[in-house]
N, C-alpha and C. Protein backbone atom coordinates (compact mmCIF):
# COMPACT_ATOMS: atom_id res chain seq x y z
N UNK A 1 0.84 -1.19 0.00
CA UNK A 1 0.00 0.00 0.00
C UNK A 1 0.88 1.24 0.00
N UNK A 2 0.44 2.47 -0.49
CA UNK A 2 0.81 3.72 -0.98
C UNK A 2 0.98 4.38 0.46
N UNK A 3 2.14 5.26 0.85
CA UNK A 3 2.00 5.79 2.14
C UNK A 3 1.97 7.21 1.40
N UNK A 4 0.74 8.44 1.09
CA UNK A 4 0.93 9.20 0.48
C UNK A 4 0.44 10.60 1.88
N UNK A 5 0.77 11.77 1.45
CA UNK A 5 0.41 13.12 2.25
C UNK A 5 -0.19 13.80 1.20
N UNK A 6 -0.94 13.31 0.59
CA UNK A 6 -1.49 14.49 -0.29
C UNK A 6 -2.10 15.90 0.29
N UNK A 7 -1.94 16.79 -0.80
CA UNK A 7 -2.30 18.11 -0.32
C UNK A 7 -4.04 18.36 -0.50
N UNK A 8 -4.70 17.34 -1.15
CA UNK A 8 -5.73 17.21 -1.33
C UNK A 8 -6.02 16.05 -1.93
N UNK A 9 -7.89 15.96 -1.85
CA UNK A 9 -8.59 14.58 -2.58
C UNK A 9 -9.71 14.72 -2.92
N UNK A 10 -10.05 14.52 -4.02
CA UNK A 10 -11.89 15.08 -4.51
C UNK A 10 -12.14 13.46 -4.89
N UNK A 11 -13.30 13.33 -3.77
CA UNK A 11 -14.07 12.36 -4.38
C UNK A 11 -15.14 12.86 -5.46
N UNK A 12 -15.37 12.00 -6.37
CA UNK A 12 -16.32 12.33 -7.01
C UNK A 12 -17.06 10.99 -7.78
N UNK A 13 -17.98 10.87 -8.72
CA UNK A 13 -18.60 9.90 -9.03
C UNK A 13 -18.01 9.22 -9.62
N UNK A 14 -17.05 9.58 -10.58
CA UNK A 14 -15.93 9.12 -11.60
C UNK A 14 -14.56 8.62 -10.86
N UNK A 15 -14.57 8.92 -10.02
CA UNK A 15 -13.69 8.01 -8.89
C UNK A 15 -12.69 9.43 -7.86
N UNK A 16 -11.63 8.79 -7.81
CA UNK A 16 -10.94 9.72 -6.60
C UNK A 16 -9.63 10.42 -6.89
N UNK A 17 -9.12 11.57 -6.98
CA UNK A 17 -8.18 12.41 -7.60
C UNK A 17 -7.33 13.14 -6.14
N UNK A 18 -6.21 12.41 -6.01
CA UNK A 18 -5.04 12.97 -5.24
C UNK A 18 -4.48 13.61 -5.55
N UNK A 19 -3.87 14.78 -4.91
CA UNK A 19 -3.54 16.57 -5.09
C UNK A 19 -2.35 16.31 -4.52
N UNK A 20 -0.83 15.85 -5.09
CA UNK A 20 0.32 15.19 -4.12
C UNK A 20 1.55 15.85 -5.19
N UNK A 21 2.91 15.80 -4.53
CA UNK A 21 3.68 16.72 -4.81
C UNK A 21 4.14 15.77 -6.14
N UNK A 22 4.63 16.10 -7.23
CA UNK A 22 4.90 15.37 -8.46
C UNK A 22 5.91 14.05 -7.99
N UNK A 23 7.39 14.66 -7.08
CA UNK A 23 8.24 13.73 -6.72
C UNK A 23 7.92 12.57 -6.13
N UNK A 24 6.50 12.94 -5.12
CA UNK A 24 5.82 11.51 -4.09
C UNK A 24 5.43 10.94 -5.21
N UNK A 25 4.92 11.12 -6.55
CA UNK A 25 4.29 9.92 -7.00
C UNK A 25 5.26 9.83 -8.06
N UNK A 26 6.35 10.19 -8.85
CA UNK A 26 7.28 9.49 -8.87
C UNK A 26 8.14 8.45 -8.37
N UNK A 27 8.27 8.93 -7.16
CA UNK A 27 9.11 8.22 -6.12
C UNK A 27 8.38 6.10 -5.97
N UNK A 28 7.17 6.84 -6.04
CA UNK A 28 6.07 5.60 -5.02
C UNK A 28 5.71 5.04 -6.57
N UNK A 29 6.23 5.57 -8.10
CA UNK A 29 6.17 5.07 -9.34
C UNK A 29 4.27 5.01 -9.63
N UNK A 30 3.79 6.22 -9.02
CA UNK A 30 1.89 6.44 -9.60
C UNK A 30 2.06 6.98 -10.43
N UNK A 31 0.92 6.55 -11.85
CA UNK A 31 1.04 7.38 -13.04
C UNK A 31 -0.17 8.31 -12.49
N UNK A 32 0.35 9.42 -13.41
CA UNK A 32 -0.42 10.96 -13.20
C UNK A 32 -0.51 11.25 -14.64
N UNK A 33 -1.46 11.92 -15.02
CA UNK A 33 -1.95 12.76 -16.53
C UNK A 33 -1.48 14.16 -16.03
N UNK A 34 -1.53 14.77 -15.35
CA UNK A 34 -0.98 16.02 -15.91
C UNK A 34 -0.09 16.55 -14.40
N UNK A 35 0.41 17.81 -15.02
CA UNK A 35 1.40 18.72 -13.99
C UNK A 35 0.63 20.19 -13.69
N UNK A 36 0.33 20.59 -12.55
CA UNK A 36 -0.18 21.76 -12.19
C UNK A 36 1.17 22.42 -11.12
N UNK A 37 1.29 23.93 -10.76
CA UNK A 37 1.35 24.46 -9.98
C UNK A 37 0.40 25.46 -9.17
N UNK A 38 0.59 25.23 -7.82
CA UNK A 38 0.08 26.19 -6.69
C UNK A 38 0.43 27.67 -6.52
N UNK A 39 -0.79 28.34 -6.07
CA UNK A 39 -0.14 29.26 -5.89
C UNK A 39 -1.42 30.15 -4.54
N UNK A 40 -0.55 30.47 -3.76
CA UNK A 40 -2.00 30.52 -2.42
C UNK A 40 -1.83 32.10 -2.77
N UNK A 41 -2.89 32.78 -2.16
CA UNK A 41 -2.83 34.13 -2.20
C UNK A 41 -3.39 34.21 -0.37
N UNK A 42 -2.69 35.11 0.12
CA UNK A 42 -3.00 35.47 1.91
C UNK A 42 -3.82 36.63 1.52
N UNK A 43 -4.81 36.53 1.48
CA UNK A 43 -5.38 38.08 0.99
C UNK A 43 -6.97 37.83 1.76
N UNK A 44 -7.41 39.12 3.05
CA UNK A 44 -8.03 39.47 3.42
C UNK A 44 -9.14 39.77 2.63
N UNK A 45 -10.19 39.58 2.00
CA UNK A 45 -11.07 40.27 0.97
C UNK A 45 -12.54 39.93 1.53
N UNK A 46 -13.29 40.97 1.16
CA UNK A 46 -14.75 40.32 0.90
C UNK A 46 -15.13 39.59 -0.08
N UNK A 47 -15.53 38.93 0.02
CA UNK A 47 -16.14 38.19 -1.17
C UNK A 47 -17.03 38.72 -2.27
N UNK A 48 -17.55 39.75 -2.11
CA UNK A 48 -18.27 40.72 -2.84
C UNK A 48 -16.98 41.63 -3.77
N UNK A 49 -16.21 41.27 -3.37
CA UNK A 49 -15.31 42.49 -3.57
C UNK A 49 -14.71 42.59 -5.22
N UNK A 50 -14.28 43.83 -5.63
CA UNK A 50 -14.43 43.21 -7.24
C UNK A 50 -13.08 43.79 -7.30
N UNK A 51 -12.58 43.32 -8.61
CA UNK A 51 -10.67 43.67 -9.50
C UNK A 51 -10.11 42.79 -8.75
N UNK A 52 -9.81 41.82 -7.68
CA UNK A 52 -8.93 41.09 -7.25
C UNK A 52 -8.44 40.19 -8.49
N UNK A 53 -9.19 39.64 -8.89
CA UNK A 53 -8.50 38.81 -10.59
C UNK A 53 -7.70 39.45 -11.11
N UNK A 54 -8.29 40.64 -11.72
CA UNK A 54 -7.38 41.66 -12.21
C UNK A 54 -6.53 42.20 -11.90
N UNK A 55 -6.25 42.36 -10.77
CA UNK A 55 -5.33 42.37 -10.12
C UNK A 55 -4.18 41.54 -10.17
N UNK A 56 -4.76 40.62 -9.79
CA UNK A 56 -3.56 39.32 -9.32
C UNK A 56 -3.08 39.17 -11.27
N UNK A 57 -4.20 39.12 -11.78
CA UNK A 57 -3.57 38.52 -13.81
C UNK A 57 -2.55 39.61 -13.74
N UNK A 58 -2.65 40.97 -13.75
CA UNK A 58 -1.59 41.94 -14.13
C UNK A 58 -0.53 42.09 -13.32
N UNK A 59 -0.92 41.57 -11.77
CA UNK A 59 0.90 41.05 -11.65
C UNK A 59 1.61 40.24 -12.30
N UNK A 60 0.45 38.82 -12.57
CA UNK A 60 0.72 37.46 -13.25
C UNK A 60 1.93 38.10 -14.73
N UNK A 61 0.86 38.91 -15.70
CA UNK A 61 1.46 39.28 -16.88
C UNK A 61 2.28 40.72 -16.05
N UNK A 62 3.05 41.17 -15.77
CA UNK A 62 4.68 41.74 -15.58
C UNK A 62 5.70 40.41 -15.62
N UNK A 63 5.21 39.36 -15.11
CA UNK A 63 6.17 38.52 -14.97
C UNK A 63 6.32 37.29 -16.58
N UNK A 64 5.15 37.64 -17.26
CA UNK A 64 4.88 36.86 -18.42
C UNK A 64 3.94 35.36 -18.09
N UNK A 65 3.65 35.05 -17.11
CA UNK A 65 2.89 34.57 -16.76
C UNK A 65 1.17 34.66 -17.02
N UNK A 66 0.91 33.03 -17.50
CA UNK A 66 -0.59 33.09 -17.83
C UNK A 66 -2.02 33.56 -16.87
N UNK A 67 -2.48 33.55 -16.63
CA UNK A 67 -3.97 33.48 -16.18
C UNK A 67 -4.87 32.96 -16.50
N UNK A 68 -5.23 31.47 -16.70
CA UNK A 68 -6.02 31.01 -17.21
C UNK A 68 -7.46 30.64 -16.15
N UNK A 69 -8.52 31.10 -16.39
CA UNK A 69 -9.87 30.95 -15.91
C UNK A 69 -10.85 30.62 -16.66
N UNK A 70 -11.59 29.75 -16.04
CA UNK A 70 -12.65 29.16 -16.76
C UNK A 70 -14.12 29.19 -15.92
N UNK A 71 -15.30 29.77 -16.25
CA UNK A 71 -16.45 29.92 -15.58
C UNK A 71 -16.93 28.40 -15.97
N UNK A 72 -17.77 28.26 -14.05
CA UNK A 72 -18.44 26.87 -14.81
C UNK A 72 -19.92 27.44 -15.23
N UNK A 73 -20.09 26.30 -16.15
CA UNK A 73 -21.11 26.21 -16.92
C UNK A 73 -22.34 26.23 -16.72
């Protein structure tokens, strides 16, 4: 059996998706479909509150960095 720390886990109907650092499931030899990075923001806000996206994308792009968002459906 897998001794894993994932940083997360979504069950869902289609089965179960572990949120774990790329090297642990190298290491432990789990295949994975894709590569993401994190990125936390410490930011006090209301939730009502509006430009924080915009915000954060136009730091994103000084650095050349994407912003990719997707509304659900």
């Amino acid at each position: 059996m897998y001794e894993l720390n994932p940083i997360g886990i979504f069950h869902e109907k289609e089965g179960v998706t572990f949120i774990l650092e790329q090297q642990d499931a190298v290491n432990k030899k789990i295949h994975y479909q894709s590569v993401y990075r994190l990125i936390t923001l410490n930011v006090h806000s209301s939730l009502d509150a509006v430009g924080l996206t915009a915000a954060f994308s136009a730091k994103l792009a000084e650095k050349n960095i994407c912003l990719l968002y997707t509304s659900p459906s």
